[in-house]
N, C-alpha and C. Protein backbone atom coordinates (compact mmCIF):
# COMPACT_ATOMS: atom_id res chain seq x y z
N UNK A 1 73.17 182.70 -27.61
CA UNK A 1 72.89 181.36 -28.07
C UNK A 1 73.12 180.34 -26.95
N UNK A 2 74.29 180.38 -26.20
CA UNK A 2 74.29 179.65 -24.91
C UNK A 2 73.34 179.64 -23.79
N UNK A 3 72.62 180.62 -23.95
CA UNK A 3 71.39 180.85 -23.09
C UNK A 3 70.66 180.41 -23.55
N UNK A 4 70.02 180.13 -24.62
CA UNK A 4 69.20 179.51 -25.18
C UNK A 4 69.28 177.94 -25.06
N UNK A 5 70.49 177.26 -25.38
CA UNK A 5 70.50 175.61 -25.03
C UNK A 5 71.02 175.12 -23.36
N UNK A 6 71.29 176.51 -22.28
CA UNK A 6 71.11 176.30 -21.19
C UNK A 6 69.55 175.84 -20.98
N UNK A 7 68.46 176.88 -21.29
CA UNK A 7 67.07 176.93 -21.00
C UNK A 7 66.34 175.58 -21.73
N UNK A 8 66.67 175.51 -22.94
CA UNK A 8 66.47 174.15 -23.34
C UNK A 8 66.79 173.09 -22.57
N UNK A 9 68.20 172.38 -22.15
CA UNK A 9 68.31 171.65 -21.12
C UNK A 9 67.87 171.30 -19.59
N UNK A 10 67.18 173.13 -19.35
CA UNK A 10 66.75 173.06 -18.23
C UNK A 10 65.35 172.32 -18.56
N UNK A 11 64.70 172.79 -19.22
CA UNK A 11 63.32 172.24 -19.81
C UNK A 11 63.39 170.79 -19.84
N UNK A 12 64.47 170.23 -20.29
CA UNK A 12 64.24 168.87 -20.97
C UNK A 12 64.55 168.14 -19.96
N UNK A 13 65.42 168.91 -18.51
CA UNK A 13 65.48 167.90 -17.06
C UNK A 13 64.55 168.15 -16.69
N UNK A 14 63.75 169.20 -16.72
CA UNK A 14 62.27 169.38 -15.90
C UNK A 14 61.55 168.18 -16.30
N UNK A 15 60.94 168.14 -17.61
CA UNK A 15 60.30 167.34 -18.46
C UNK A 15 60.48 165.64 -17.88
N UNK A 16 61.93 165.35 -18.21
CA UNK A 16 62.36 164.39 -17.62
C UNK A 16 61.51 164.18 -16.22
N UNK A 17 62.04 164.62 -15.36
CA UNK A 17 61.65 164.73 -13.92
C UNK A 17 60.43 164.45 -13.44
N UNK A 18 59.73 165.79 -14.51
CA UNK A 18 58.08 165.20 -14.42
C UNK A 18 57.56 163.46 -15.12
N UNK A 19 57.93 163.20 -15.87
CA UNK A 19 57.83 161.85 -16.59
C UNK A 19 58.32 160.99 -14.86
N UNK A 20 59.19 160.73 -15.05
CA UNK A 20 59.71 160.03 -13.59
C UNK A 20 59.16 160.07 -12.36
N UNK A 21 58.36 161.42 -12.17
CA UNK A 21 57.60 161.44 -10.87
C UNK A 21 56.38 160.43 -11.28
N UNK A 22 55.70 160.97 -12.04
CA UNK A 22 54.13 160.72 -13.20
C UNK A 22 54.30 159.05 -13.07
N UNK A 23 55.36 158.12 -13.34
CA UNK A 23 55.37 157.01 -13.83
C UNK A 23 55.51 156.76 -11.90
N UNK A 24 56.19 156.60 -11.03
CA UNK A 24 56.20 156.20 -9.90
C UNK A 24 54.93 156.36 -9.52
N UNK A 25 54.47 157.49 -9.40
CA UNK A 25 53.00 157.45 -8.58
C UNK A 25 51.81 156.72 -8.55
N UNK A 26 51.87 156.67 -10.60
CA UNK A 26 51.14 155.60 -10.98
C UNK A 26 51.43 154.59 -10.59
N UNK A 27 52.61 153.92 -10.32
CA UNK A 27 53.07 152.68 -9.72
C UNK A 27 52.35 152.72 -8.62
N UNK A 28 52.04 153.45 -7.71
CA UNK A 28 51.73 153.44 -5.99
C UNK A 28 50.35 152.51 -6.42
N UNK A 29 50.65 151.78 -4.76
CA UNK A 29 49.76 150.68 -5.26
C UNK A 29 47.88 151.77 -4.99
N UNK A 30 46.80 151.45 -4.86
CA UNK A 30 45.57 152.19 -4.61
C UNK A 30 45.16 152.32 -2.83
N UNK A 31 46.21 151.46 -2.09
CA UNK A 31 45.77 151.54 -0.66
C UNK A 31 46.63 152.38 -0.44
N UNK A 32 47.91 152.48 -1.06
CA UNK A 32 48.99 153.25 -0.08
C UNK A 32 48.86 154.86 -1.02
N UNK A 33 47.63 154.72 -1.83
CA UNK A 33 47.82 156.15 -2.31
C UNK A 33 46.64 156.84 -1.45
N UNK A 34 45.75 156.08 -1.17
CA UNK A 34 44.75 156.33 -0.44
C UNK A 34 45.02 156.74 1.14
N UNK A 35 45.53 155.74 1.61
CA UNK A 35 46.12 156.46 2.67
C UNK A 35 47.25 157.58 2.57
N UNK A 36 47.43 158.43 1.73
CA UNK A 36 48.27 159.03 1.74
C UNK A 36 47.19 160.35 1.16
N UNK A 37 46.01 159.83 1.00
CA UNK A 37 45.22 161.04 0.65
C UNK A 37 45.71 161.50 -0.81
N UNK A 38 45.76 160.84 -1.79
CA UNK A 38 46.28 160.74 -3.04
C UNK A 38 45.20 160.49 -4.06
N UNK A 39 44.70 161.09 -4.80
CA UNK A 39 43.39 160.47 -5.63
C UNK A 39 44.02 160.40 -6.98
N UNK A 40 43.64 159.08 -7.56
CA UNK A 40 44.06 159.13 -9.20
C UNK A 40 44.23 160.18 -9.87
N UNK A 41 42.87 161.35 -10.14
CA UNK A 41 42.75 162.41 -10.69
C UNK A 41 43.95 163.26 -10.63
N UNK A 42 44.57 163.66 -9.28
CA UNK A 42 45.48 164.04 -9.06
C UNK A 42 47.15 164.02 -9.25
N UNK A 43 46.72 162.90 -9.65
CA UNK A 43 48.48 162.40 -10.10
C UNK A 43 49.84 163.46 -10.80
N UNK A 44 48.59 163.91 -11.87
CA UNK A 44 49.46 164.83 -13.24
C UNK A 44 49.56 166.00 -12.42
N UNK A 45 48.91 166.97 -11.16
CA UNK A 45 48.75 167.79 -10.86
C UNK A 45 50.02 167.43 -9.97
N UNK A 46 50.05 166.39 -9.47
CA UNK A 46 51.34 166.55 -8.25
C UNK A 46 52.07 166.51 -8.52
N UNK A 47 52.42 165.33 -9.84
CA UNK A 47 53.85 165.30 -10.48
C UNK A 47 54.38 167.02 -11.10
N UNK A 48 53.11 167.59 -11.20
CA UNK A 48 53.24 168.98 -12.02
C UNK A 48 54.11 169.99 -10.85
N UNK A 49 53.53 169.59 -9.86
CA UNK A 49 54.00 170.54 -8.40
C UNK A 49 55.45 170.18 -7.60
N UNK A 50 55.75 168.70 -7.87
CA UNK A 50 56.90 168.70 -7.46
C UNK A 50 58.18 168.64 -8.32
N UNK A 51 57.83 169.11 -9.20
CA UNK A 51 58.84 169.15 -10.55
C UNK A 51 59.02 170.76 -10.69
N UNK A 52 57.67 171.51 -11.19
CA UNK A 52 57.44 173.01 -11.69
C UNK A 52 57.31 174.15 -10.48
N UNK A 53 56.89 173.58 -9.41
CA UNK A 53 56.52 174.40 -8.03
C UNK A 53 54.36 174.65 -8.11
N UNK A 54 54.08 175.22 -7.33
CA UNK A 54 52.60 175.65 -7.32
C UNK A 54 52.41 176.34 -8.47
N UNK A 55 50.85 176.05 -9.05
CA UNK A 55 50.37 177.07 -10.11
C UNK A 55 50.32 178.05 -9.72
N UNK A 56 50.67 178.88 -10.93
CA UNK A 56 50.07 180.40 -10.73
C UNK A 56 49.16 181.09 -11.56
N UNK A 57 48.23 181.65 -10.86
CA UNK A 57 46.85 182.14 -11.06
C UNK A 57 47.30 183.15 -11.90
């Protein structure tokens, strides 16, 4: 059972984390995302990568 609301908590800082990345990026203004080679589309995918690690196929 302790393993179970460890893994839960881990989830719910991940979650967290991703929310917090997701909301900053959107903040970035459109020049400094651009120069950074950043496209709107991309946002949910990066916040996804620096929270979860790379997809796996």
């Amino acid at each position: 059972m302790t393993r179970l609301f460890a893994t839960l908590k881990t989830r719910l800082d991940q979650r967290a984390r991703y929310t917090r990345t997701l909301r900053e990026l959107r903040r970035m203004s459109l020049n400094t995302a651009l120069d950074l080679d950043i496209y709107r589309g991309d946002l949910r995918r990066i916040a996804s990568e620096a929270v979860y690690g790379p997809a796996r196929a």
